[in-house]
N, C-alpha and C. Protein backbone atom coordinates (compact mmCIF):
# COMPACT_ATOMS: atom_id res chain seq x y z
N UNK A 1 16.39 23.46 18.28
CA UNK A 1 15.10 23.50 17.62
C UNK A 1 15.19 22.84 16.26
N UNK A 2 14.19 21.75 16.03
CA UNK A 2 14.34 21.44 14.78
C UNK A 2 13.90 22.15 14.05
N UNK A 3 14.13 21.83 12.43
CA UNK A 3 13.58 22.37 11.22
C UNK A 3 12.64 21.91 10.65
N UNK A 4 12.65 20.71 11.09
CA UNK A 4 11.48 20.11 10.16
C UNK A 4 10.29 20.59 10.57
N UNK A 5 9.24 20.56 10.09
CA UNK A 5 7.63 20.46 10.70
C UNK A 5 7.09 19.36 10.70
N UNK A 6 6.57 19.63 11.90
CA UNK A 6 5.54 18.17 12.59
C UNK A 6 4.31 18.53 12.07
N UNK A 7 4.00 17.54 11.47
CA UNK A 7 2.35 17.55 10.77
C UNK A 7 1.70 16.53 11.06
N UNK A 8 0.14 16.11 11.08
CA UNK A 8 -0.26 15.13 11.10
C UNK A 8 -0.58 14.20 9.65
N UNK A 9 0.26 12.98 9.42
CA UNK A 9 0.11 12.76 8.59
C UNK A 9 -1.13 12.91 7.78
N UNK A 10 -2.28 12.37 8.07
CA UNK A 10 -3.41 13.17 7.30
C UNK A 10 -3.63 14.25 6.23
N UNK A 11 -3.07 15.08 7.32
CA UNK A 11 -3.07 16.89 6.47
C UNK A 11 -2.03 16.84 5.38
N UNK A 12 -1.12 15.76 5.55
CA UNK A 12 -0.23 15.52 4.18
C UNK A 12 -0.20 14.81 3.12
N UNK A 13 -1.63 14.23 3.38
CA UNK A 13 -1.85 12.66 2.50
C UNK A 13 -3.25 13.40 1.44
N UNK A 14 -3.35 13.20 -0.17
CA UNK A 14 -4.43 13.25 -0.60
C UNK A 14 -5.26 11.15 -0.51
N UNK A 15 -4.70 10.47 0.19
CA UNK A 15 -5.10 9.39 0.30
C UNK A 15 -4.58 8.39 1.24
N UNK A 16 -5.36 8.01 2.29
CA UNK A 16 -4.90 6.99 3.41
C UNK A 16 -6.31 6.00 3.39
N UNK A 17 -6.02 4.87 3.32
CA UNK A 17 -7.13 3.63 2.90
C UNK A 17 -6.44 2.48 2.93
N UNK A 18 -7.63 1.64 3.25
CA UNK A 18 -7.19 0.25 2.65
C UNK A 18 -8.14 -0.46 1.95
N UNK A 19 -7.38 -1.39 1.28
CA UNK A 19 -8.11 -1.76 0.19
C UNK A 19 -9.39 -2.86 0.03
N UNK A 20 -9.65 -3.43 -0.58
CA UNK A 20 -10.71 -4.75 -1.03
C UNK A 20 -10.59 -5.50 -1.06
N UNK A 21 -11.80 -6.62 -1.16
CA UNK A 21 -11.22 -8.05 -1.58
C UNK A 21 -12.83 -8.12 -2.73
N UNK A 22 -12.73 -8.58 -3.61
CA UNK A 22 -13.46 -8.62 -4.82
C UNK A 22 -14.62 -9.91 -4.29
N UNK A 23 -15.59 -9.59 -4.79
CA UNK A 23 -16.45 -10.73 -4.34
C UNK A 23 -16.48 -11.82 -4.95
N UNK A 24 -16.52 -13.21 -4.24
CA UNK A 24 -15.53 -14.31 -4.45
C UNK A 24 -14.57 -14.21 -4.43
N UNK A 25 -14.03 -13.67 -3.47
CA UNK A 25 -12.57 -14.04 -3.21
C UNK A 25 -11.53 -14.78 -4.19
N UNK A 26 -10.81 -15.58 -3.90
CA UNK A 26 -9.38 -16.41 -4.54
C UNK A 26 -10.70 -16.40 -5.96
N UNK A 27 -11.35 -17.24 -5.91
CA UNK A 27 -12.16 -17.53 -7.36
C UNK A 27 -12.23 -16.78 -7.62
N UNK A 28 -11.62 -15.12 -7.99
CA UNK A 28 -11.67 -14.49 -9.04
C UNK A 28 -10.59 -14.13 -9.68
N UNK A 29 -9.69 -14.63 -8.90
CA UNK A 29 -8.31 -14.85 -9.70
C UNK A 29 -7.32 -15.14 -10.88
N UNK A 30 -7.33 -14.52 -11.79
CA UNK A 30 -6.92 -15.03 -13.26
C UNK A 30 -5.35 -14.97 -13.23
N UNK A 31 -5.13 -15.18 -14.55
CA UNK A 31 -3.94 -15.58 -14.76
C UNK A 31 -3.15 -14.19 -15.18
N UNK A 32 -4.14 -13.41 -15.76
CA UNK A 32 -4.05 -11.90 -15.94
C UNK A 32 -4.94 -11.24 -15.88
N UNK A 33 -4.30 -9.75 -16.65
CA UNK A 33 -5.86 -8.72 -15.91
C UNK A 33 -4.65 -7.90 -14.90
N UNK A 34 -5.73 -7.24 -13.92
CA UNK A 34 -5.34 -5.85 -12.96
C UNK A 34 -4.70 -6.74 -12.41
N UNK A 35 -3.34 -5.67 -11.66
CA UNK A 35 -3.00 -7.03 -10.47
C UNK A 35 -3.37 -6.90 -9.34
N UNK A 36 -3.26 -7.37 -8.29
CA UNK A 36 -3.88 -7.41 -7.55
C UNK A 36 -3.14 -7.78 -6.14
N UNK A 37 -3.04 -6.43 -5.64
CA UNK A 37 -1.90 -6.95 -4.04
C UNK A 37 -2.05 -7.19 -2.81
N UNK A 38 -1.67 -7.89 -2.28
CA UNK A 38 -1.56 -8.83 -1.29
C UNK A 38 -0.91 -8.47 -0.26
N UNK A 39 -1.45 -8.66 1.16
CA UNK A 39 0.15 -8.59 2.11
C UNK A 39 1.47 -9.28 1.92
N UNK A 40 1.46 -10.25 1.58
CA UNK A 40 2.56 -11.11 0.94
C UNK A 40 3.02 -10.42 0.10
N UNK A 41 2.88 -9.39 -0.57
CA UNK A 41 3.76 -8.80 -1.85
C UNK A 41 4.27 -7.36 -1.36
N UNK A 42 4.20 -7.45 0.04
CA UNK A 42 4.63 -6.06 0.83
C UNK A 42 5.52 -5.94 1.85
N UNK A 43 6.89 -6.10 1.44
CA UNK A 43 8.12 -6.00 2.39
C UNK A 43 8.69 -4.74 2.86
N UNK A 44 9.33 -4.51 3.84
CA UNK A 44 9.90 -3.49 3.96
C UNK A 44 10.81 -2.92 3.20
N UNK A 45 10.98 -1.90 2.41
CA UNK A 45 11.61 -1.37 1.29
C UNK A 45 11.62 -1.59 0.28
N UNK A 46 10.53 -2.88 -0.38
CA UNK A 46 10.66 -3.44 -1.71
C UNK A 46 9.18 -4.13 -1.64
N UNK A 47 8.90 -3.98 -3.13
CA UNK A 47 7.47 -5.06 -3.33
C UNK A 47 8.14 -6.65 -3.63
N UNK A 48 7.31 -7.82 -3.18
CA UNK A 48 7.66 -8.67 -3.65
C UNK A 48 6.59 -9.53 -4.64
N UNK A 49 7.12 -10.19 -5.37
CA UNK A 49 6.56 -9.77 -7.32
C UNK A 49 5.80 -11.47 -7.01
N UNK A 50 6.50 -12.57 -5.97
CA UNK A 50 6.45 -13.41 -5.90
C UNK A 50 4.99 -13.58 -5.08
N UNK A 51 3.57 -14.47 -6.09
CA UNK A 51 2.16 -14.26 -5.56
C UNK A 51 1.53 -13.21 -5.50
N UNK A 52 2.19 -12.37 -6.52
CA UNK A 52 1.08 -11.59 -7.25
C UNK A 52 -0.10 -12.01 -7.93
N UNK A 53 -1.29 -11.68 -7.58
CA UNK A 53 -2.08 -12.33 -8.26
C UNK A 53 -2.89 -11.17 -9.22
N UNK A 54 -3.78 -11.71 -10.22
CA UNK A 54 -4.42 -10.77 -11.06
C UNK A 54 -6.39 -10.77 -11.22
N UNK A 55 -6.88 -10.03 -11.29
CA UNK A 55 -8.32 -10.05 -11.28
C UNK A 55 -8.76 -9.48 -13.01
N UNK A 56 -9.78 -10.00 -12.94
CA UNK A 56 -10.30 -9.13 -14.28
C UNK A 56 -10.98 -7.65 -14.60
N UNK A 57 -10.91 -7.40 -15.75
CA UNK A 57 -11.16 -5.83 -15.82
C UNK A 57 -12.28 -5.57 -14.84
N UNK A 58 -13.24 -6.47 -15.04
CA UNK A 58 -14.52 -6.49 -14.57
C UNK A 58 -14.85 -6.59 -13.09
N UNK A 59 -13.62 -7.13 -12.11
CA UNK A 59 -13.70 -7.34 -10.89
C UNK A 59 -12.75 -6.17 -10.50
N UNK A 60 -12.19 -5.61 -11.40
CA UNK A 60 -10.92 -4.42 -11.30
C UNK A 60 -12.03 -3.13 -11.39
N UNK A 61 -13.32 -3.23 -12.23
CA UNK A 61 -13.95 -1.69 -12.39
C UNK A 61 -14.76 -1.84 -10.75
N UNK A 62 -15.30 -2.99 -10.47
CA UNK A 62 -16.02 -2.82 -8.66
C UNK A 62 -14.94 -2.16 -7.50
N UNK A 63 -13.68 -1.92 -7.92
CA UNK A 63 -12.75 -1.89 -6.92
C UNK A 63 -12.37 -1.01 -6.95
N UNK A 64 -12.22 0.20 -7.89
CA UNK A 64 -11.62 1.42 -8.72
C UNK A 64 -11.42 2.01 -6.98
N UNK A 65 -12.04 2.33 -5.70
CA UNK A 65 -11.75 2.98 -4.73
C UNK A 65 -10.67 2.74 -4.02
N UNK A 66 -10.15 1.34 -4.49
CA UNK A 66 -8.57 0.89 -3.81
C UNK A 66 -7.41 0.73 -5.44
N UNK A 67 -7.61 1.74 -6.07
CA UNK A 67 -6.50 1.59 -7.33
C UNK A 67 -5.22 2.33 -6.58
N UNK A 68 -3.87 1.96 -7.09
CA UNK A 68 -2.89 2.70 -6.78
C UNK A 68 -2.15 3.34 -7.81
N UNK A 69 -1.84 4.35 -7.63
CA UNK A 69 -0.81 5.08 -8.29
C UNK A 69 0.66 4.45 -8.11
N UNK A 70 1.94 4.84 -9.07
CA UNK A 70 3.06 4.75 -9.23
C UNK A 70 3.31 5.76 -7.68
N UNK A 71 4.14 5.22 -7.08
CA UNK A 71 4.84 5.52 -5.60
C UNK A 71 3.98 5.84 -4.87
N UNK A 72 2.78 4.91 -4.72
CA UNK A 72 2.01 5.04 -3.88
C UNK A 72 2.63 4.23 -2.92
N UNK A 73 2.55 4.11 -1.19
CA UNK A 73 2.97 3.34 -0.32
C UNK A 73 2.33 2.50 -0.32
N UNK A 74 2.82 1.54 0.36
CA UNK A 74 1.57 0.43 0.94
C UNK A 74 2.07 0.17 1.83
N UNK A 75 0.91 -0.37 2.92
CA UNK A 75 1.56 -0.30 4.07
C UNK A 75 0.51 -1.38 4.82
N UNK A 76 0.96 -2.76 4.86
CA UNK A 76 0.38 -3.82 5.64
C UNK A 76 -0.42 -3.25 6.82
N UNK A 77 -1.92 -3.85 7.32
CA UNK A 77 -2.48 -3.60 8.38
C UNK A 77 -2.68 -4.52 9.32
N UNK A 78 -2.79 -6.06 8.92
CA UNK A 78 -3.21 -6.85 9.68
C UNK A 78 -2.14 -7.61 9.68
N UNK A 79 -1.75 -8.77 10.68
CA UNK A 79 -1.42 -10.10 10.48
C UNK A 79 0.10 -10.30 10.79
N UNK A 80 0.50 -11.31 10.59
CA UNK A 80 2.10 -11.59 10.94
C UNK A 80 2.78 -9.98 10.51
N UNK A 81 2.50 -10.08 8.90
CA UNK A 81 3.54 -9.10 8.20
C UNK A 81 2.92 -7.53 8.37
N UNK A 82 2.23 -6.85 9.83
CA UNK A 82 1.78 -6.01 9.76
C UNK A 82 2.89 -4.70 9.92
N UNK A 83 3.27 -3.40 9.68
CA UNK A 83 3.55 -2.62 9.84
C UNK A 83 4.65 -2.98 8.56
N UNK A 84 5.20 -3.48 7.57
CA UNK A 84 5.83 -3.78 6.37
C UNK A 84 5.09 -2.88 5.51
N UNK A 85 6.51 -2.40 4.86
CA UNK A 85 5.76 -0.98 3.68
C UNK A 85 7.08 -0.73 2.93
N UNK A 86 6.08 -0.18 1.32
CA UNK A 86 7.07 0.07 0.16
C UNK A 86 6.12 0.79 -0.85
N UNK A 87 6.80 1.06 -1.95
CA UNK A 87 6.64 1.88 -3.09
C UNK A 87 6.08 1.23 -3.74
N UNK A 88 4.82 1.44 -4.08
CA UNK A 88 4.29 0.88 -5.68
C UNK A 88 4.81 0.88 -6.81
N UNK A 89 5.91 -0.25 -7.06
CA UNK A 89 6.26 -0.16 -8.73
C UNK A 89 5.38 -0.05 -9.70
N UNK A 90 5.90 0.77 -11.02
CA UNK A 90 5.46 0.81 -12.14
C UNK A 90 4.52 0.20 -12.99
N UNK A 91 5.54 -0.85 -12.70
CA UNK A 91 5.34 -2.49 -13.59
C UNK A 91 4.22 -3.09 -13.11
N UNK A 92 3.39 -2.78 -12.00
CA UNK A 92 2.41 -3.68 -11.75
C UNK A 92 0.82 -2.91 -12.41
N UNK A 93 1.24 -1.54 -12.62
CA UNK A 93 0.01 -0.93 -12.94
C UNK A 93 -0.53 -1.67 -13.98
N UNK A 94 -2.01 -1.32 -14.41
CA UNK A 94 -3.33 -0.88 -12.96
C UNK A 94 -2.74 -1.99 -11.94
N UNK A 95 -3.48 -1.84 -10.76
CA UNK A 95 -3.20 -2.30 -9.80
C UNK A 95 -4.64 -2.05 -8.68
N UNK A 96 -4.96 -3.05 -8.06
CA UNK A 96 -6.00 -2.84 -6.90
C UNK A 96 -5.31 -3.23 -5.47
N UNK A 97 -5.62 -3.18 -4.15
CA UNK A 97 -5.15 -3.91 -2.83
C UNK A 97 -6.08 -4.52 -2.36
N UNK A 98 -6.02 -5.31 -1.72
CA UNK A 98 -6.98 -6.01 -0.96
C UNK A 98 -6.84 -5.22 0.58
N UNK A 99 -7.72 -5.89 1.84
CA UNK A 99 -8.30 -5.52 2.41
C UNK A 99 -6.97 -5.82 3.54
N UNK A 100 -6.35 -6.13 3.69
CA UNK A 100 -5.31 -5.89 5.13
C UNK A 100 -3.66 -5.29 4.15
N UNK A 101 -4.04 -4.58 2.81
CA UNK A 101 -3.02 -3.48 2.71
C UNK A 101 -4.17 -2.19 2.54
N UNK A 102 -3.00 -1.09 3.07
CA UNK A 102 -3.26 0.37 3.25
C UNK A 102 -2.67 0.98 2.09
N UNK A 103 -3.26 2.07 1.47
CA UNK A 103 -2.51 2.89 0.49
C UNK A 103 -2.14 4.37 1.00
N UNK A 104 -1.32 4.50 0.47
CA UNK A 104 -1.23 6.19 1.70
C UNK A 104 -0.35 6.98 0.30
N UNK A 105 -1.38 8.21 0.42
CA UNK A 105 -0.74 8.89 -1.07
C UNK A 105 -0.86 9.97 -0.57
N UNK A 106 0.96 10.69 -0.58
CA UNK A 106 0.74 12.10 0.20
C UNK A 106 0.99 13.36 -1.01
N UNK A 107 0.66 14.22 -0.76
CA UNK A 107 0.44 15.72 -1.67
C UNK A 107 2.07 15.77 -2.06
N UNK A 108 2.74 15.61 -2.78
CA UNK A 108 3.86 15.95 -3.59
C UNK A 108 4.41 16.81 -2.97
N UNK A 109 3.85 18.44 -3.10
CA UNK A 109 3.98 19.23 -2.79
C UNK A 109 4.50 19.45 -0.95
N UNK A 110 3.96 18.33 -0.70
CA UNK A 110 4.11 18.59 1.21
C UNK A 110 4.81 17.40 1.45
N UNK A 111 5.06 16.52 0.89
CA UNK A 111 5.70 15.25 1.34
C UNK A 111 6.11 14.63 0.52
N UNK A 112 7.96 14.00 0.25
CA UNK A 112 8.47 13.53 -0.58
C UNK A 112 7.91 11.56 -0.02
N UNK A 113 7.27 11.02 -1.43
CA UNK A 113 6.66 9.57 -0.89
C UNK A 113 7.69 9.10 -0.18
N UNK A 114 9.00 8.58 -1.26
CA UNK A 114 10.03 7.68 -0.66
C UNK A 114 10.68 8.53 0.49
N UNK A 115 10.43 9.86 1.26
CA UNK A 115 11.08 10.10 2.24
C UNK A 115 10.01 8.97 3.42
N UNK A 116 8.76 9.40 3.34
CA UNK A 116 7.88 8.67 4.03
C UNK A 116 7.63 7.26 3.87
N UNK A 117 8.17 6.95 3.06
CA UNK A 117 8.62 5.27 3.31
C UNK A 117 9.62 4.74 3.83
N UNK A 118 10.69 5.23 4.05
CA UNK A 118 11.92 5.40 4.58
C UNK A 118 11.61 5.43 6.18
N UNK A 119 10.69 6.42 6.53
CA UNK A 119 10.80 6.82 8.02
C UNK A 119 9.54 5.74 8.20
N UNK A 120 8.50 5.24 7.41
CA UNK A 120 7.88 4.16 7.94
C UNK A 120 8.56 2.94 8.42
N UNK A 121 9.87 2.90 7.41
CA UNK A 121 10.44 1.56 7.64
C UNK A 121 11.30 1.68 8.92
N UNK A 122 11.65 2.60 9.04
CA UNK A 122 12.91 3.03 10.20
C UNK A 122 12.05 2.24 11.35
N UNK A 123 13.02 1.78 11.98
CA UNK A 123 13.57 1.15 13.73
C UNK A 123 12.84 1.47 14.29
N UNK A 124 12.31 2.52 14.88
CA UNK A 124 11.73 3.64 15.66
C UNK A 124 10.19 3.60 15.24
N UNK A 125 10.03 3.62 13.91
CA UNK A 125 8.99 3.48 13.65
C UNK A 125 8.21 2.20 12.88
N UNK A 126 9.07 1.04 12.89
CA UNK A 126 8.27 -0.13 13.22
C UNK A 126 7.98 -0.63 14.54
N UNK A 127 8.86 0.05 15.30
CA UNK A 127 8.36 -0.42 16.91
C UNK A 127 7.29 0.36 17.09
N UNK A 128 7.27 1.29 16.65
CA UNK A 128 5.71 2.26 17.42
C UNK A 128 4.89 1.54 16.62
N UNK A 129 4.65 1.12 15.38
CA UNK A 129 3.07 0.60 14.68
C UNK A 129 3.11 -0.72 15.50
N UNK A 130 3.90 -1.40 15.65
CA UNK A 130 4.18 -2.96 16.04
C UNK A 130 3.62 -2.62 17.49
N UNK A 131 3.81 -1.48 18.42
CA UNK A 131 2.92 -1.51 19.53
C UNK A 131 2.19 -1.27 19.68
N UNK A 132 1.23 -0.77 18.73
CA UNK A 132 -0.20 -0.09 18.44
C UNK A 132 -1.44 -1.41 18.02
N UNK A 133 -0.82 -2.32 17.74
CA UNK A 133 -1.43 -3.55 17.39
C UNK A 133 -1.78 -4.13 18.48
């Protein structure tokens, strides 16, 4: 018998979503400002920093429903790089997602993040999202 408990992720998450894309698209893109993440900046076990892009405060306050917290997951939905997931670094805050990443923010209290990024990334469980597509 195991120990662990089986839960549905849900009941463990104060947040599962995905994010936006700001109106006008790429043309709202600055050089700074919020940043602003991408599937491309979402590898398995690590963010990648490379095509990060940034929006302005002003295209950052329409979006406030896809902001992320520090160790928030992300977790690709669409496209080549779908089922790829990692930890929201620090360094990028504020921060918004666009519309084919997911944010998944679970209750502290019921779920350690980086354990649940760990078992997203695991073997087992990139084959199950990868067949759900």
């Amino acid at each position: 018998m195991s120990v662990w408990k089986k839960v549905k992720l849900g009941a463990s998450c104060t947040k599962i979503g995905s994010g936006a894309t700001p109106k006008g698209g790429a043309t709202v893109y600055t050089n700074n400002g919020t940043s602003f993440i991408r599937s491309q900046n979402v590898y398995n076990l690590y963010f990648d920093y490379n095509g990060l892009t940034y929006i302005s405060e002003e295209a950052a306050d329409k979006l406030k429903g896809v902001s992320v917290l520090e160790n928030d997951i992300l977790l690709n939905i669409t496209g080549d790089s779908v089922a790829r997931t990692c930890i929201v670094p620090k360094a990028i805050l504020p921060a918004r997602v666009n519309q084919h990443v997911a944010i998944i923010r679970a209750k502290s209290e019921l779920l350690n993040q980086r354990f649940l990024n760990y078992y997203l990334a695991s073997p087992a469980m990139q084959v199950y999202m990868l067949n759900l597509t």
